[in-house]
Protein backbone atom coordinates (compact mmCIF):
# COMPACT_ATOMS: atom_id res chain seq x y z
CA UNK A 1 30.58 100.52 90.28
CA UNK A 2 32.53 98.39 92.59
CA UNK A 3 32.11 97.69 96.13
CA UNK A 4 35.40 96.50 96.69
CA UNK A 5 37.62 97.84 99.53
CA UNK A 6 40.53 99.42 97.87
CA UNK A 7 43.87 101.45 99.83
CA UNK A 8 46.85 102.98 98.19
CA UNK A 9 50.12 100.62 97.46
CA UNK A 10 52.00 103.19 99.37
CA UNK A 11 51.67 103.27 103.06
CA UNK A 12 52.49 105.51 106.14
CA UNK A 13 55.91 105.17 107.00
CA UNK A 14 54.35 104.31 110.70
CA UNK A 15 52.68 101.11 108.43
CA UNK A 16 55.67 99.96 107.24
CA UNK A 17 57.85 100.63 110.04
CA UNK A 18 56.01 100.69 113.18
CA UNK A 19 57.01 103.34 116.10
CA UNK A 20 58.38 101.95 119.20
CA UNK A 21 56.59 101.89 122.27
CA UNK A 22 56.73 104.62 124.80
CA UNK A 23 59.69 104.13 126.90
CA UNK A 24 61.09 101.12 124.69
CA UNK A 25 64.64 101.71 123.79
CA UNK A 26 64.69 100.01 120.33
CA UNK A 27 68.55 99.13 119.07
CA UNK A 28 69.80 101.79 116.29
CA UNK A 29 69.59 99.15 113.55
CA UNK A 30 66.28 99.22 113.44
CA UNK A 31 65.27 102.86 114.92
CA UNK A 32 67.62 104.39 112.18
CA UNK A 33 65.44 103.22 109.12
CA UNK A 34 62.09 103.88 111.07
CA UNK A 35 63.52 107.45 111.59
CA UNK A 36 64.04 108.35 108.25
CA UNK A 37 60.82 106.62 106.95
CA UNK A 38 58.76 108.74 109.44
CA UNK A 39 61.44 112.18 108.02
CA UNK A 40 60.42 111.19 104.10
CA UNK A 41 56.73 111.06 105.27
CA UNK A 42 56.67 114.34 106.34
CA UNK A 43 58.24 115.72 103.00
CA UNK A 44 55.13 117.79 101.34
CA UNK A 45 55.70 116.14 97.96
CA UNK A 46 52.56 115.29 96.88
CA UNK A 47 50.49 116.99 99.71
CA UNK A 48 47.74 119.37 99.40
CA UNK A 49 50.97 122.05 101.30
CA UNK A 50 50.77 124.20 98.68
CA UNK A 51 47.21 125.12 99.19
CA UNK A 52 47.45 124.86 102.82
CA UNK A 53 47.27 127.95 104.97
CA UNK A 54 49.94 129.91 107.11
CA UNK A 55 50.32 127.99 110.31
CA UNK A 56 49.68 124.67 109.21
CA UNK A 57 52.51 125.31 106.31
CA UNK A 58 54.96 126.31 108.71
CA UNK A 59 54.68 123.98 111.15
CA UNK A 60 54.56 121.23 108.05
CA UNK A 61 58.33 122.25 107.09
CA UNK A 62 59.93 122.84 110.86
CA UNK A 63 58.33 118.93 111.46
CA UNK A 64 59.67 117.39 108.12
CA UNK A 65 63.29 119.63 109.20
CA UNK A 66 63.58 118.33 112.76
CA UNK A 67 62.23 114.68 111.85
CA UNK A 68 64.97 114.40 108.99
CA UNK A 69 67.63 116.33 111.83
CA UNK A 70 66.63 113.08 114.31
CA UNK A 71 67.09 110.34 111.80
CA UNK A 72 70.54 111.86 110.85
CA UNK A 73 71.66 112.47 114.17
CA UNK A 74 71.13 108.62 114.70
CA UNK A 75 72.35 107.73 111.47
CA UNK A 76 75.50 109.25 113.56
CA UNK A 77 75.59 107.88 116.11
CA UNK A 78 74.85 104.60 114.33
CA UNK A 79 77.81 105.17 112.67
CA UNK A 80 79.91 106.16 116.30
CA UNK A 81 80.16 109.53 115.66
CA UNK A 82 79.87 112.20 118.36
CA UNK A 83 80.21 115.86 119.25
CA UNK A 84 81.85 117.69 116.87
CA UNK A 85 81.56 115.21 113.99
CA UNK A 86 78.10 113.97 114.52
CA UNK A 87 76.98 117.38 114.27
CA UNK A 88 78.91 118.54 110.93
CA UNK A 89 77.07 115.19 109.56
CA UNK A 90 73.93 116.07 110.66
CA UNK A 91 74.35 119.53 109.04
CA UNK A 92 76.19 118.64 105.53
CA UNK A 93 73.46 115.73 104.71
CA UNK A 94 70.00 118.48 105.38
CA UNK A 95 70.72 120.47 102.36
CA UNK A 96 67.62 122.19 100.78
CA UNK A 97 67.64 120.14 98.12
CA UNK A 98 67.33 117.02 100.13
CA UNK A 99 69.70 115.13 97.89
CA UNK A 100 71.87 113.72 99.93
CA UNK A 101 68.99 113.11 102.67
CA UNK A 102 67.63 110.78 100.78
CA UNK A 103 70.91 108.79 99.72
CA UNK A 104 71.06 107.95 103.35
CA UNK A 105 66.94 106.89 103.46
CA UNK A 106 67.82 104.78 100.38
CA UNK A 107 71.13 103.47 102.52
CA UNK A 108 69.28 102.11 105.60
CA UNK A 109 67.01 100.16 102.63
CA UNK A 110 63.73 102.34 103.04
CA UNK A 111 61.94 102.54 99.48
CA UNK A 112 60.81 106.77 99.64
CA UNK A 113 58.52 105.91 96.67
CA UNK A 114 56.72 103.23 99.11
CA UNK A 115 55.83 105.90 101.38
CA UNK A 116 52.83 108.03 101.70
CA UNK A 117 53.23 111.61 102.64
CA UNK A 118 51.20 112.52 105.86
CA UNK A 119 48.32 114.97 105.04
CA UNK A 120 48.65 118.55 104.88
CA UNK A 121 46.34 120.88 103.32
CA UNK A 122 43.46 119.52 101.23
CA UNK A 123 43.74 116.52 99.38
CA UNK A 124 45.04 117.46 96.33
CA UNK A 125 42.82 117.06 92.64
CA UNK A 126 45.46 114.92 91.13
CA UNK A 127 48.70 113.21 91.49
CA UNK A 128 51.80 112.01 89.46
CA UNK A 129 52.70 108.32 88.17
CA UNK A 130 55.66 107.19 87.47
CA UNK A 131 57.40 105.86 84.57
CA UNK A 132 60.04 103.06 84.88
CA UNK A 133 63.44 104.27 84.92
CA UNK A 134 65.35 104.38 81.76
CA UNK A 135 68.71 103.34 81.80
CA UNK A 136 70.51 106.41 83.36
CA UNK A 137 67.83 105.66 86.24
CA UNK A 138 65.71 108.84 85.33
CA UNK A 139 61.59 108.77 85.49
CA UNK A 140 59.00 110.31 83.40
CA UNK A 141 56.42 112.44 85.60
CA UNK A 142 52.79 112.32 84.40
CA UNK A 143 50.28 113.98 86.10
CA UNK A 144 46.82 112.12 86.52
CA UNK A 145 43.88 113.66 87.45
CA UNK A 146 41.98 112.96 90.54
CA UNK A 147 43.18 111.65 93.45
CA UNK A 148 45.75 108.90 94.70
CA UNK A 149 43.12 107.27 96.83
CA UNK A 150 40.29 106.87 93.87
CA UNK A 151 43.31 105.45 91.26
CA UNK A 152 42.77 102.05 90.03
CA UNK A 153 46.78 102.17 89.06
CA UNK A 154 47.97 103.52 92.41
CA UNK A 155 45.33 101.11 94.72
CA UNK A 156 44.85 97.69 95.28
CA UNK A 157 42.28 95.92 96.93
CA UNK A 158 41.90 95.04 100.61
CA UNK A 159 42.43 91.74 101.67
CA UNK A 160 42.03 89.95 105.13
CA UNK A 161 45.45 89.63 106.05
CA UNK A 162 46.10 93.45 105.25
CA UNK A 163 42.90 94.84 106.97
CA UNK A 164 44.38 93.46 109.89
């Protein structure tokens, strides 16, 4: 068995794009991305939500809606809109689905598959790989067993640099 420190490929969206300070007024080019990599953290894709209990489910979903309201409301104003306007965007891109949530992640250039979702629940027993997509862009799911932390295919190991 091998000693060597391992970590998932994907990382926190906080790891990738770090919060701002407290008080720091950041400019919307970069807050905007950071926004919607902390909202596609929160989704419960890949969580242990299913299995999690009352409160903590709840209170999973009204985070991941009012994060993903936040980044879209700057997205907005990003793009100069107000009142009125701002609002009907913030509204027509948080659709259940999330489909058109995510066209504006993938917009501002954040990679959703590079992010880890937050914990919620217990870990789950297993977790899905992707395949490469084909040429109409779609991905085979497989399910592996065990979990994301403990897979050889979905970890690499620690170096120096990245401990830091």
């Amino acid at each position: 068995m091998s000693t060597e420190k391992r970590r998932t490929k994907r990382r926190y969206a906080h790891e990738l794009y770090p919060q701002r300070g407290e008080w720091e007024v950041r400019p919307l080019e970069v807050e905007v991305p950071a926004l919607y990599a902390y909202a596609a953290g929160m989704d419960p894709q890949g969580t242990g939500w299913f299995k999690a209990e009352g409160p903590e489910k709840v209170a999973r979903i009204a985070n991941m809606i009012q994060c993903q309201e936040i980044a879209l409301a700057a997205d907005a104003m990003l793009q100069g809109l107000t009142g009125q306007a701002a609002w009907e965007f913030v509204v027509k891109n948080l659709t259940d689905d999330g489909e058109l949530f995510y066209e504006r992640v993938v917009h501002y250039g954040v990679d959703p598959d590079k992010i880890k979702p937050y914990p919620c629940g217990p870990t789950p027993d297993h977790h899905d790989h992707l395949s490469e997509p084909d040429a109409r862009g779609w991905q085979t799911v497989t399910r592996v067993d065990g979990t994301e932390d403990a897979c050889p295919d979905c970890t690499e190991p620690v170096t120096e640099e990245a401990a830091k």
